[in-house]
N, C-alpha and C. Protein backbone atom coordinates (compact mmCIF):
# COMPACT_ATOMS: atom_id res chain seq x y z
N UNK A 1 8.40 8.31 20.01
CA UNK A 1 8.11 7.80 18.69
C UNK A 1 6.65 8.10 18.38
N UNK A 2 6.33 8.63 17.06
CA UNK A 2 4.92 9.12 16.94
C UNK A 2 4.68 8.90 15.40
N UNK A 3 3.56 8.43 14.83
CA UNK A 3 3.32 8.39 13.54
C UNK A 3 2.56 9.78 12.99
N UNK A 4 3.75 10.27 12.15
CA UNK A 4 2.76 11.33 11.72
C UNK A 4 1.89 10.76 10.29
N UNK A 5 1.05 11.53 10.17
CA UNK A 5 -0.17 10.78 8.80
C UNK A 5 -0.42 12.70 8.09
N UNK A 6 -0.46 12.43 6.69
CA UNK A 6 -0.78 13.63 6.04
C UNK A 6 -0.92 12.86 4.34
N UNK A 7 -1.32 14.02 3.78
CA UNK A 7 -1.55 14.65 2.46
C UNK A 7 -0.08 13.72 1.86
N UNK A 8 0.27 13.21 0.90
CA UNK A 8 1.38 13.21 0.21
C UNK A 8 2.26 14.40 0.13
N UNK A 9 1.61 15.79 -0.99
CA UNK A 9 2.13 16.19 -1.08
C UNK A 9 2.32 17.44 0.34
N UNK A 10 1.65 17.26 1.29
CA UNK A 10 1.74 17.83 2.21
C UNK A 10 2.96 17.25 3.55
N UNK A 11 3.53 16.52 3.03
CA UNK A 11 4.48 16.00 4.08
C UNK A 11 6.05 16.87 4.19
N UNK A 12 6.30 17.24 5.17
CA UNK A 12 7.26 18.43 5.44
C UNK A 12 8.78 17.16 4.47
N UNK A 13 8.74 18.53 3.71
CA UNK A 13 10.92 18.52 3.03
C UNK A 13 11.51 17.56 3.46
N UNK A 14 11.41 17.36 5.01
CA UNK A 14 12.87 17.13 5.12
C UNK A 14 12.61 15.82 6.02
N UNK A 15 11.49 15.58 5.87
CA UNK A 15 10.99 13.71 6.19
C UNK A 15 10.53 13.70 4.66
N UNK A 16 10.28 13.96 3.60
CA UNK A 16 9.95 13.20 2.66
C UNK A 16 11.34 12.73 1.93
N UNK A 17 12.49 13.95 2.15
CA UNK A 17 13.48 13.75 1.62
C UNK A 17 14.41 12.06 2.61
N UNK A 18 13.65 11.90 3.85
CA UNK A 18 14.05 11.09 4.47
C UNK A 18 13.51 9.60 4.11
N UNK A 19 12.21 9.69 3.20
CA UNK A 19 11.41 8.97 3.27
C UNK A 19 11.87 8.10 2.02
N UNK A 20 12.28 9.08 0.77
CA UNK A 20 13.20 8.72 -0.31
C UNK A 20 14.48 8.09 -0.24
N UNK A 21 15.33 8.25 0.99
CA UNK A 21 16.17 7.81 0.74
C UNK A 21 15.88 7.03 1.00
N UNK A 22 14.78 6.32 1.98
CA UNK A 22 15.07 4.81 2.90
C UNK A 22 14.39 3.68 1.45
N UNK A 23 13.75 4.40 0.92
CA UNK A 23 13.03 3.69 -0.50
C UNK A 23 13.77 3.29 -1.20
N UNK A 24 15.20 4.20 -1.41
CA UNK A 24 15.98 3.62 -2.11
C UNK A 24 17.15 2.88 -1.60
N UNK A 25 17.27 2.90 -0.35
CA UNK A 25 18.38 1.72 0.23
C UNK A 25 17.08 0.36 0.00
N UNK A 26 15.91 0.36 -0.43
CA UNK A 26 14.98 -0.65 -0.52
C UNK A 26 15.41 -1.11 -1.45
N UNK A 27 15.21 -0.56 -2.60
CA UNK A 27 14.45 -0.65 -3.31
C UNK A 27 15.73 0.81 -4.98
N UNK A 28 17.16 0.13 -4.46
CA UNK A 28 18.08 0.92 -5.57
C UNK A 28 17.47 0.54 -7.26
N UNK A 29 17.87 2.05 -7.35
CA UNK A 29 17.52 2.62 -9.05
C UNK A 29 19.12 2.52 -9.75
N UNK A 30 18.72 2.67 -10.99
CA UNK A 30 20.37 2.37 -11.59
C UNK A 30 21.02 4.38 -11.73
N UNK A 31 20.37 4.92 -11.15
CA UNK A 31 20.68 6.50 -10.90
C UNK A 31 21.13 6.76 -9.86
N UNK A 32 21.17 7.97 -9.01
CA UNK A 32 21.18 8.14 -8.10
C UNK A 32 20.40 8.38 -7.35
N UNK A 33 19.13 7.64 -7.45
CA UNK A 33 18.17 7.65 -6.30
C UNK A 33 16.59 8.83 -6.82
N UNK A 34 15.87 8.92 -6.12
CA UNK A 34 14.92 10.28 -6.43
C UNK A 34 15.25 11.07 -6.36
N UNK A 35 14.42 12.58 -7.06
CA UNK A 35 14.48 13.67 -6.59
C UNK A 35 14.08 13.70 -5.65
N UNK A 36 14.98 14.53 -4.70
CA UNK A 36 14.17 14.97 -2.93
C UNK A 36 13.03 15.85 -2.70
N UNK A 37 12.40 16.45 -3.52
CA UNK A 37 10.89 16.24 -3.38
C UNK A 37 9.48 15.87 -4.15
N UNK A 38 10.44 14.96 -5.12
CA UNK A 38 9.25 14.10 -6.48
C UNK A 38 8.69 13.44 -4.90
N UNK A 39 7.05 13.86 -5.73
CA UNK A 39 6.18 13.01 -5.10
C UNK A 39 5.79 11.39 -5.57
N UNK A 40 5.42 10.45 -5.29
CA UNK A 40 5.94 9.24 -5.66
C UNK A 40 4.23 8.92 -6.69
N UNK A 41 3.86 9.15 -5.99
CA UNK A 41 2.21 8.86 -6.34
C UNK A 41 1.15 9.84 -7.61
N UNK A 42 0.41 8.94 -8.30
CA UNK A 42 -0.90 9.97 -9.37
C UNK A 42 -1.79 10.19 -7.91
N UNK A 43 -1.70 11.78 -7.74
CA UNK A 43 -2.39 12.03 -7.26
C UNK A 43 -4.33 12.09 -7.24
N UNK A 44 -4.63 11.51 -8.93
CA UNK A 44 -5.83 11.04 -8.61
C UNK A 44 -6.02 10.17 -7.75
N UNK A 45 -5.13 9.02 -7.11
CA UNK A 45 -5.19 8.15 -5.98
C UNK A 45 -5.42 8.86 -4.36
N UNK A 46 -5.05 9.80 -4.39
CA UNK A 46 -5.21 10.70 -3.21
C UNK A 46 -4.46 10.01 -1.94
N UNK A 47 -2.95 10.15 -2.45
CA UNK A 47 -1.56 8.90 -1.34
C UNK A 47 -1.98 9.68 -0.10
N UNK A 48 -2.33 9.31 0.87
CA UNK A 48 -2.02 9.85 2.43
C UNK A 48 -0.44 9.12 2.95
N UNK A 49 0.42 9.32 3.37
CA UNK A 49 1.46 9.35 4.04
C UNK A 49 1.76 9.06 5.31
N UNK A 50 2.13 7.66 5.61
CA UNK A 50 2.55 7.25 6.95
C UNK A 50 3.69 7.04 6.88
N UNK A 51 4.36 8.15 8.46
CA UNK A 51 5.60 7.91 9.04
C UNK A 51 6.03 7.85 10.51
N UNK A 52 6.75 6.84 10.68
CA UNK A 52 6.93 6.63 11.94
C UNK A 52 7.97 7.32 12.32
N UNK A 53 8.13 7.98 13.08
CA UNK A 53 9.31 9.02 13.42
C UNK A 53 10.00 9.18 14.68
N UNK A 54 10.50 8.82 14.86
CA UNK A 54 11.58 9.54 16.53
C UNK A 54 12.94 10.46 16.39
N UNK A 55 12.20 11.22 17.07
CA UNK A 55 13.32 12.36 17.14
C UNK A 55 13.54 13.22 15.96
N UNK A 56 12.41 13.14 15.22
CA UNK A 56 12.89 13.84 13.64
C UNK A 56 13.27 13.10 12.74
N UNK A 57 13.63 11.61 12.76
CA UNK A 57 13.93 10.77 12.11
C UNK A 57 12.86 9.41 11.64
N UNK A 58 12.88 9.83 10.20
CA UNK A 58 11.86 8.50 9.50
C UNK A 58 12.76 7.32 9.85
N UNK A 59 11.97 6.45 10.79
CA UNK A 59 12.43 4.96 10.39
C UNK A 59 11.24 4.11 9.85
N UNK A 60 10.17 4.73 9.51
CA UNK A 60 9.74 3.64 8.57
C UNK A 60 8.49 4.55 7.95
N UNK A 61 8.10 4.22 6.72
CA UNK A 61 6.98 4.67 6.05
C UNK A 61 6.19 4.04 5.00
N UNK A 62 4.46 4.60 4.63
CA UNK A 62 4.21 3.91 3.87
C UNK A 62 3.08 5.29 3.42
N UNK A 63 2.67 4.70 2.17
CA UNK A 63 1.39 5.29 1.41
C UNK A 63 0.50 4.90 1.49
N UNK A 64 -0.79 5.37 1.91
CA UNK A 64 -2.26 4.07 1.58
C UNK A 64 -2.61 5.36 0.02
N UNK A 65 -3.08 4.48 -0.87
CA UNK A 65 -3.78 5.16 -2.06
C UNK A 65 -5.49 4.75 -1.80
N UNK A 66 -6.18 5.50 -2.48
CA UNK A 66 -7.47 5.33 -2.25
C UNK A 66 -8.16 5.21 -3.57
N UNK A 67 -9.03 4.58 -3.68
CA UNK A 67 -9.58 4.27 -5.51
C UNK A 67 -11.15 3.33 -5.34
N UNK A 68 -12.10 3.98 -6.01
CA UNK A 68 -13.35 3.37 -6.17
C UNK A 68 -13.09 2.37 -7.33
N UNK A 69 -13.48 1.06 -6.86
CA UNK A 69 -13.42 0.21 -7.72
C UNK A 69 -14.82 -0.89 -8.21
N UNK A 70 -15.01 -1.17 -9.41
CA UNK A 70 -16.01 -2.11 -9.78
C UNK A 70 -15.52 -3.54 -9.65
N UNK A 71 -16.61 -4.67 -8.93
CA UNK A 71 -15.89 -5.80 -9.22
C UNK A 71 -17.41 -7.00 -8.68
N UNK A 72 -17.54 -7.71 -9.73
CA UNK A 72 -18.69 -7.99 -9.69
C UNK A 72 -20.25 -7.78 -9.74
N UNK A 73 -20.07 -6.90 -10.08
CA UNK A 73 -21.18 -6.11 -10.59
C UNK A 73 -21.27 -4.67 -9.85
N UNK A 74 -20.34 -4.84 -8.03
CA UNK A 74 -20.50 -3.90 -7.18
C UNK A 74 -19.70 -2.23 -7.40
N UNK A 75 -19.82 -1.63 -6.84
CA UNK A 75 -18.80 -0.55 -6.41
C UNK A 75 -18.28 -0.47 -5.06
N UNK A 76 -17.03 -0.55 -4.48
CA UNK A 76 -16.67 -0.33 -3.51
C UNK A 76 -15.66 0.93 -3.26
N UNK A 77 -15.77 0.99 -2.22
CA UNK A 77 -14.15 2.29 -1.57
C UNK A 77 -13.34 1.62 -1.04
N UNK A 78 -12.14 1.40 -1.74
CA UNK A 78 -10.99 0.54 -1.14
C UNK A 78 -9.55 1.51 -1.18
N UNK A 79 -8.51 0.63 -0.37
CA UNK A 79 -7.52 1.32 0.09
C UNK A 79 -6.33 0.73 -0.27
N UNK A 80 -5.19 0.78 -0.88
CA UNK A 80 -4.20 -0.11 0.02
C UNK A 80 -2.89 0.65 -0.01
N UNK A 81 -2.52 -0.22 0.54
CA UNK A 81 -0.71 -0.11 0.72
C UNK A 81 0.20 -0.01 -0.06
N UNK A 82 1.08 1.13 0.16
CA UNK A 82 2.26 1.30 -1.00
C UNK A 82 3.51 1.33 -0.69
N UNK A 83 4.19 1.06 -1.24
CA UNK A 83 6.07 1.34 -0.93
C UNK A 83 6.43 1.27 0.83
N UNK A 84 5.75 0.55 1.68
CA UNK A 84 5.96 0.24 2.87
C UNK A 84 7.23 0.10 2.79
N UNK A 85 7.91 0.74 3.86
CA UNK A 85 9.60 0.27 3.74
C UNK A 85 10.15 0.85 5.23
N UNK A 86 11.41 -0.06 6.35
CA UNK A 86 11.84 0.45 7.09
C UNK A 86 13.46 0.64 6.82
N UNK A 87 13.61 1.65 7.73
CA UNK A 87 15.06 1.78 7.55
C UNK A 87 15.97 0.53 7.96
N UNK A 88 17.32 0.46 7.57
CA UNK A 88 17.80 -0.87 7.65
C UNK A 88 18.40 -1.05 9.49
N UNK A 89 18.19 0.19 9.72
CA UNK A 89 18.68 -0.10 11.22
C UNK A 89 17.52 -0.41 12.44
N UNK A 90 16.54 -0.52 11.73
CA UNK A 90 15.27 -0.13 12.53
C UNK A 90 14.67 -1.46 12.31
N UNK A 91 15.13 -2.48 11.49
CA UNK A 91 14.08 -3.97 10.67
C UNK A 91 14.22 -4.82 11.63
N UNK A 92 12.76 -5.44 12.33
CA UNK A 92 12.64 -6.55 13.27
C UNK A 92 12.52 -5.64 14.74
N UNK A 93 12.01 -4.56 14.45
CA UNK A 93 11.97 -3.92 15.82
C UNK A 93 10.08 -4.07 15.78
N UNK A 94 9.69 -4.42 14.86
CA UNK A 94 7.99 -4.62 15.29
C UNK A 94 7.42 -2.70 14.68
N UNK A 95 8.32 -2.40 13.97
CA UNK A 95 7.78 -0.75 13.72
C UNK A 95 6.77 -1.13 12.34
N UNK A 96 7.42 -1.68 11.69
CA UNK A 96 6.62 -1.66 10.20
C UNK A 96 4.78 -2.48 10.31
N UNK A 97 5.18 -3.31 11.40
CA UNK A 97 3.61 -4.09 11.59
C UNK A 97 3.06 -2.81 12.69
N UNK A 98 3.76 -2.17 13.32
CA UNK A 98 2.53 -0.72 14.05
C UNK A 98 2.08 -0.32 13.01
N UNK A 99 2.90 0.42 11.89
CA UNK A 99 3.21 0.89 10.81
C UNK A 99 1.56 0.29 9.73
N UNK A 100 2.05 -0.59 9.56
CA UNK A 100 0.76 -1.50 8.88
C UNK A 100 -0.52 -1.72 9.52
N UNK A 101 -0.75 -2.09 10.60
CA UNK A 101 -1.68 -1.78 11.44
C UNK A 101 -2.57 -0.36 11.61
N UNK A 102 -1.59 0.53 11.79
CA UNK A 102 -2.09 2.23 12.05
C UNK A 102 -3.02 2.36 10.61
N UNK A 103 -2.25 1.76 9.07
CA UNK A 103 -2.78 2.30 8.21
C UNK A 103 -3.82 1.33 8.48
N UNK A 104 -4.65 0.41 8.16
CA UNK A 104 -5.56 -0.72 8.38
C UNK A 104 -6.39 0.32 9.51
N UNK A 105 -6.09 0.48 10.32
CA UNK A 105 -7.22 1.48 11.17
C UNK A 105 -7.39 3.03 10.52
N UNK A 106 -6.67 3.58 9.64
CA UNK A 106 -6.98 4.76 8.88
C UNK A 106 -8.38 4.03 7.97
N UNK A 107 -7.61 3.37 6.85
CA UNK A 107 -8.91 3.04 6.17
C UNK A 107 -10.41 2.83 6.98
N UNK A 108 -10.28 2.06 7.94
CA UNK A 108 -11.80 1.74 8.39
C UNK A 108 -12.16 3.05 8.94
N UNK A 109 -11.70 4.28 9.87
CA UNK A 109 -11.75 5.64 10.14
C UNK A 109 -12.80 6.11 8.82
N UNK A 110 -11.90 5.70 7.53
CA UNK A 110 -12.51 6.62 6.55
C UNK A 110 -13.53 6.05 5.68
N UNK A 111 -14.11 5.26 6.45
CA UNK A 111 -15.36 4.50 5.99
C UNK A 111 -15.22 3.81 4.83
N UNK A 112 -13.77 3.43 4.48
CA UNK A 112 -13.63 2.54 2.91
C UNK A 112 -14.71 1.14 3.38
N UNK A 113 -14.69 0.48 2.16
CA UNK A 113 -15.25 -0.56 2.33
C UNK A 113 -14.75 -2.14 2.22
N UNK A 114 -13.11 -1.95 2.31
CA UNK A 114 -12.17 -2.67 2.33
C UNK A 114 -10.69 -2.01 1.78
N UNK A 115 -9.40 -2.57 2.08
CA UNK A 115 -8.21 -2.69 2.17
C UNK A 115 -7.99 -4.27 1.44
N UNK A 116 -7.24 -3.71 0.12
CA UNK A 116 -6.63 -4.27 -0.98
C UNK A 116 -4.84 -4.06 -1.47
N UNK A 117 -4.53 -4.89 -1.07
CA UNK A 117 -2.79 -4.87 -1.93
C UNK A 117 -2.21 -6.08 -2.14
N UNK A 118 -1.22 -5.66 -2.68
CA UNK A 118 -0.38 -6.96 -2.90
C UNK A 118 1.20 -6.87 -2.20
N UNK A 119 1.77 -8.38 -1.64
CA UNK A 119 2.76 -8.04 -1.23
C UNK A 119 3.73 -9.38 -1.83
N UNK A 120 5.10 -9.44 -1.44
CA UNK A 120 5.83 -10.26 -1.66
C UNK A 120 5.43 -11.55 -1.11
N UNK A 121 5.46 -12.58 -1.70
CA UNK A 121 4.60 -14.03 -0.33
C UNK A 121 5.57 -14.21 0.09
N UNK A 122 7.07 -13.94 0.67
CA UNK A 122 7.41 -13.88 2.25
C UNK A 122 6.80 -13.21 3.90
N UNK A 123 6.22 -11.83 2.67
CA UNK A 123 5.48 -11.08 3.26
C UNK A 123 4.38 -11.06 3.92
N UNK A 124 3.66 -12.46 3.44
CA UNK A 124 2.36 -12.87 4.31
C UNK A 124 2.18 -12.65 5.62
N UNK A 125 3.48 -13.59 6.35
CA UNK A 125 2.75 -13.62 7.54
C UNK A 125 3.45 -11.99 8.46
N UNK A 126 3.86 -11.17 7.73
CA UNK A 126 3.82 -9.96 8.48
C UNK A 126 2.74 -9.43 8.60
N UNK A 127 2.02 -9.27 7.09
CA UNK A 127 1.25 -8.54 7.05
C UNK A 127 -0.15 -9.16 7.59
N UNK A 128 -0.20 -10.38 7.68
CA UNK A 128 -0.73 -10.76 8.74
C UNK A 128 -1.34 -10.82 10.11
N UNK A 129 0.22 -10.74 11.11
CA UNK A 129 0.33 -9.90 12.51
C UNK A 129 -0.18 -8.69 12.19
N UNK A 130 0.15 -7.84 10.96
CA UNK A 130 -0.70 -6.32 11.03
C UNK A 130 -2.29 -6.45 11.06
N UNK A 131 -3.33 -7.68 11.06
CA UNK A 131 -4.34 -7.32 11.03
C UNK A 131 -4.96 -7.85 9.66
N UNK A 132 -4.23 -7.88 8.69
CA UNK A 132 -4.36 -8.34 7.27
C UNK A 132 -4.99 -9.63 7.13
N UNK A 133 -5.28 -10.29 5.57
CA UNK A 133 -5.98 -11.70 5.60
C UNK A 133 -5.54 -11.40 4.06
N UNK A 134 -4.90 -13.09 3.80
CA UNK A 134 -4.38 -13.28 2.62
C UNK A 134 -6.11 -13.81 1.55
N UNK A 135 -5.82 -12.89 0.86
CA UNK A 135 -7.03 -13.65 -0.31
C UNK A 135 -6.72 -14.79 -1.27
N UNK A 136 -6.71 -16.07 -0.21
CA UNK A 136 -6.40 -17.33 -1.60
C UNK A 136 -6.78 -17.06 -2.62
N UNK A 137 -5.75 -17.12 -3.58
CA UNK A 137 -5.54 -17.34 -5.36
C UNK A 137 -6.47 -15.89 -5.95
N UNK A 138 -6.58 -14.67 -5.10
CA UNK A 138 -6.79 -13.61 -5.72
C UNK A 138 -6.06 -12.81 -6.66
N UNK A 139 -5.66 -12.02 -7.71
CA UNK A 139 -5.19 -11.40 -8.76
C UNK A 139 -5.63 -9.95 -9.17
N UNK A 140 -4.44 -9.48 -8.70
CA UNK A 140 -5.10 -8.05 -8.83
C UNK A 140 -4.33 -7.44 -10.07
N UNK A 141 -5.12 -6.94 -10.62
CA UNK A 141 -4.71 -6.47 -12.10
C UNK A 141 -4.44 -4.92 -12.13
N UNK A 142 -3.18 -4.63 -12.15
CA UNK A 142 -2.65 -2.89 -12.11
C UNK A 142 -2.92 -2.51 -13.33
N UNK A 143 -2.05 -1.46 -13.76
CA UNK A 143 -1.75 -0.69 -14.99
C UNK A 143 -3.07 -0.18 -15.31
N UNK A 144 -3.95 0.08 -16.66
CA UNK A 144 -4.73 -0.10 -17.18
C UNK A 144 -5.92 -0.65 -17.75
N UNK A 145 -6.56 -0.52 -18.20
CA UNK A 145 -7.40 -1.95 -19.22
C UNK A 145 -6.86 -1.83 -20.42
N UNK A 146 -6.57 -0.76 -20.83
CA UNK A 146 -5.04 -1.10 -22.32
C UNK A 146 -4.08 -1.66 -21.92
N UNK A 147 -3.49 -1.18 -20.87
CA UNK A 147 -2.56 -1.32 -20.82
C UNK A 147 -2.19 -2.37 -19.26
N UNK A 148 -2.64 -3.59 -18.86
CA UNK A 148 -3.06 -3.88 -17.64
C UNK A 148 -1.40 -4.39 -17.10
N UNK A 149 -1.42 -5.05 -15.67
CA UNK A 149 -0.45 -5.00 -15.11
C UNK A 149 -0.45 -6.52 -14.11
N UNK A 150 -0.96 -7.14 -14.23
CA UNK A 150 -1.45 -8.02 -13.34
C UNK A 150 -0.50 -8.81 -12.36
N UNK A 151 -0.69 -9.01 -10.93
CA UNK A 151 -0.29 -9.55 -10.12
C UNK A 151 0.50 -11.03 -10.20
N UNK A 152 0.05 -11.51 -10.97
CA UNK A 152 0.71 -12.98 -11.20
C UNK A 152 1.77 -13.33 -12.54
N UNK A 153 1.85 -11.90 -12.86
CA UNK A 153 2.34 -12.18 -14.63
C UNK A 153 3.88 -12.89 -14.38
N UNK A 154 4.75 -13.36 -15.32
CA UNK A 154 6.08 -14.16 -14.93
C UNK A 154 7.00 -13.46 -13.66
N UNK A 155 7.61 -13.85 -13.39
CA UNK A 155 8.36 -13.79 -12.11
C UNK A 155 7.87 -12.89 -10.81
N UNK A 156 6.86 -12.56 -11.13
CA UNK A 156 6.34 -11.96 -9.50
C UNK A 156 6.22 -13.15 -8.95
N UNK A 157 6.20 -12.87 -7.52
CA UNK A 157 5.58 -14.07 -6.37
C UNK A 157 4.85 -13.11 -5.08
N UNK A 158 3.97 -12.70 -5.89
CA UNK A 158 2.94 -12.02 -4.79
C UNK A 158 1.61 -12.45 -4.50
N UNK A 159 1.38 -12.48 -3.62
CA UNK A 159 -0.34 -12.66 -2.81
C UNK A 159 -0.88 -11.55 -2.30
N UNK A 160 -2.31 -11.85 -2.55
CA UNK A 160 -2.87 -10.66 -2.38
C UNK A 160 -3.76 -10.48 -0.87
N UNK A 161 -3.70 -9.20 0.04
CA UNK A 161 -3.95 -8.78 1.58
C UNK A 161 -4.93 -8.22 0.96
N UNK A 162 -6.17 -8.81 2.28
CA UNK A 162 -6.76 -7.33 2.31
C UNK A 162 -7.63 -7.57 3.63
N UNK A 163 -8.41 -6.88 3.82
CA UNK A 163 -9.47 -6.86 4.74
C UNK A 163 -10.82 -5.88 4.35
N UNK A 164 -11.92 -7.24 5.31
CA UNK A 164 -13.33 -6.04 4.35
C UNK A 164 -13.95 -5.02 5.25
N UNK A 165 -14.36 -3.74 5.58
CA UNK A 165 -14.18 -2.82 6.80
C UNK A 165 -15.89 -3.01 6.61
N UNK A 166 -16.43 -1.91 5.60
CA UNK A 166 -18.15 -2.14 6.16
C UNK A 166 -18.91 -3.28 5.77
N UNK A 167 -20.38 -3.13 5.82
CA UNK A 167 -21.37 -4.19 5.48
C UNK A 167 -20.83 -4.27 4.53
N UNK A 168 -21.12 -3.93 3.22
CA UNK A 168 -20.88 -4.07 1.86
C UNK A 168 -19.62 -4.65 1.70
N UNK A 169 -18.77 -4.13 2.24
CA UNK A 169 -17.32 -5.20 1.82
C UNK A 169 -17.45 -6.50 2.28
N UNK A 170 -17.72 -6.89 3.59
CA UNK A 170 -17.88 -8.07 4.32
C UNK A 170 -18.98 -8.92 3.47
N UNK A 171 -20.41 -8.55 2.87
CA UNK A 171 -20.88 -9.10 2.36
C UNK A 171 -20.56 -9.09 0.91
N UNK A 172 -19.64 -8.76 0.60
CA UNK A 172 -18.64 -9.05 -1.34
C UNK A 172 -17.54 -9.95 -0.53
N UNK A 173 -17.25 -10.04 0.08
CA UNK A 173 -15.90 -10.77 0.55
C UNK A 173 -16.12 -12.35 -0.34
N UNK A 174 -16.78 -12.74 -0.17
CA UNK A 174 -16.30 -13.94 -0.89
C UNK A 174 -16.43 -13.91 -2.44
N UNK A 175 -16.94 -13.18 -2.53
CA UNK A 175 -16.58 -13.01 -4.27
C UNK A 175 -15.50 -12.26 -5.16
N UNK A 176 -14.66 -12.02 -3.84
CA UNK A 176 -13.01 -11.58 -4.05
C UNK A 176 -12.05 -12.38 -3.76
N UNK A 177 -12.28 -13.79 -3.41
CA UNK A 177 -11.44 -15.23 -3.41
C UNK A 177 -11.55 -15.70 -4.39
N UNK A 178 -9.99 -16.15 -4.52
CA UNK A 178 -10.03 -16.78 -6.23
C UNK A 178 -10.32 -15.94 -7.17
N UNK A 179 -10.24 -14.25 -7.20
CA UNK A 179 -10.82 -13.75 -8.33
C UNK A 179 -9.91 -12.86 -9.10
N UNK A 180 -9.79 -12.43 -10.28
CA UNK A 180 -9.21 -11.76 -10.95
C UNK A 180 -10.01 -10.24 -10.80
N UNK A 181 -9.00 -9.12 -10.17
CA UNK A 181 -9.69 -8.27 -9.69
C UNK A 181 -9.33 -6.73 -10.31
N UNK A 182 -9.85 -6.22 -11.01
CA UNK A 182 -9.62 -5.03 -12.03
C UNK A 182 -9.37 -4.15 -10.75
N UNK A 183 -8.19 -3.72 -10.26
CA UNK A 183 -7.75 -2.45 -9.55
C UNK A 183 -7.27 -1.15 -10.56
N UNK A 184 -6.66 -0.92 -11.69
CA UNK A 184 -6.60 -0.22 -12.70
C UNK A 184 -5.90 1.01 -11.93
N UNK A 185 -5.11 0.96 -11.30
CA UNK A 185 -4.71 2.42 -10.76
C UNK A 185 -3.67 3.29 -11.67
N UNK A 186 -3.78 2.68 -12.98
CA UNK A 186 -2.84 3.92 -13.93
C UNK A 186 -1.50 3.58 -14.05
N UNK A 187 -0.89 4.15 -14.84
CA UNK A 187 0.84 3.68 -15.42
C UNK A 187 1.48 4.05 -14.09
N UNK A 188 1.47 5.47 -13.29
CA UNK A 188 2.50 5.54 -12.42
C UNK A 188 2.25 4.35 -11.36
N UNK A 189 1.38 4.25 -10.33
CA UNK A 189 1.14 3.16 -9.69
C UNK A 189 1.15 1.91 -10.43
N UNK A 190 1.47 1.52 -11.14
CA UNK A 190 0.99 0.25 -11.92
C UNK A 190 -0.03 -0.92 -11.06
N UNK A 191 0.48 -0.85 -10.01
CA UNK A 191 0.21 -1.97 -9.13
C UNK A 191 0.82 -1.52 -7.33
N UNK A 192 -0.30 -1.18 -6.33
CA UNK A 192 0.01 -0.73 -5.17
C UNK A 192 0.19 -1.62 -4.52
């Protein structure tokens, strides 16, 4: 079992085509699923690609997107997590928290200055065991500034992960609790 990590659009045919389907036993469309090699991501985010693989076979994957963001007067380099998903035969084997973990050590590798997402709040305490830290009553705002997307709007029930990697993040960390946080990553991502 080995995680391969790449480029989005650099991830070989025939694991991305693997990677789609498991997204959509996630996560069904009222179609028949993706195209087998639509890339999922605005590549101004610059998706890197995690997959856990044995034998040629995706059982679990995820995206980290990458995006300079303003927030409090600062600029930071932050990261997070996208479309994390394992296959259904593979769930509770402890792959998706390696999985989550591996990416959490990519970002700090690449000198971001924290790891930002949002997940389902069942999802806490997984992402948790991965290394993660829930930001009490944080709000992260997708979509746009026309057009925004925000984390708390009616029927979501998400909380927001992250962790702060250099000086600069660690010393903004508390002024990202409790805060309404302009992430803006565009219509396709609305919200990572």
């Amino acid at each position: 079992m080995q995680i391969l990590s790449c480029p989005e659009e650099a991830t070989p045919p025939e694991l991305r085509a693997q990677v789609l389907k498991i997204r959509h036993q996630a996560w069904p469309s009222d179609g028949d699923g993706p195209a087998r090699s639509a890339l999922t991501h605005d590549p101004e985010l610059r998706p890197w690609s995690m997959l856990l693989v044995d034998g040629g076979r995706v059982l679990a994957a995820l995206d980290i997107l990458f995006k300079e963001i303003e927030h409090a007067g600062q600029r930071h380099a932050a990261g997070g997590l996208s479309m994390m998903v394992t296959c259904r035969e593979a769930r509770g084997l402890g792959l998706g928290r390696r999985l989550a973990a591996a990416a959490r050590a990519v970002m700090i590798a690449r000198n971001l200055d924290l790891g930002l997402f949002t997940c389902d709040r069942p999802l806490q305490a997984f992402y948790e065991s991965a290394g993660w830290h829930l930001l009490p009553g944080t709000v992260l705002i997708g979509g746009t500034p026309h057009a925004p997307f925000p984390s708390d709007q009616p029927g979501f029930d998400k909380v927001t992960m992250a962790d702060f990697f250099s000086a600069a993040g660690r010393h903004a960390q508390a002024s990202f609790r409790h805060a309404r946080i302009g992430l803006y990553p565009g219509e396709k991502d609305k919200l990572w």
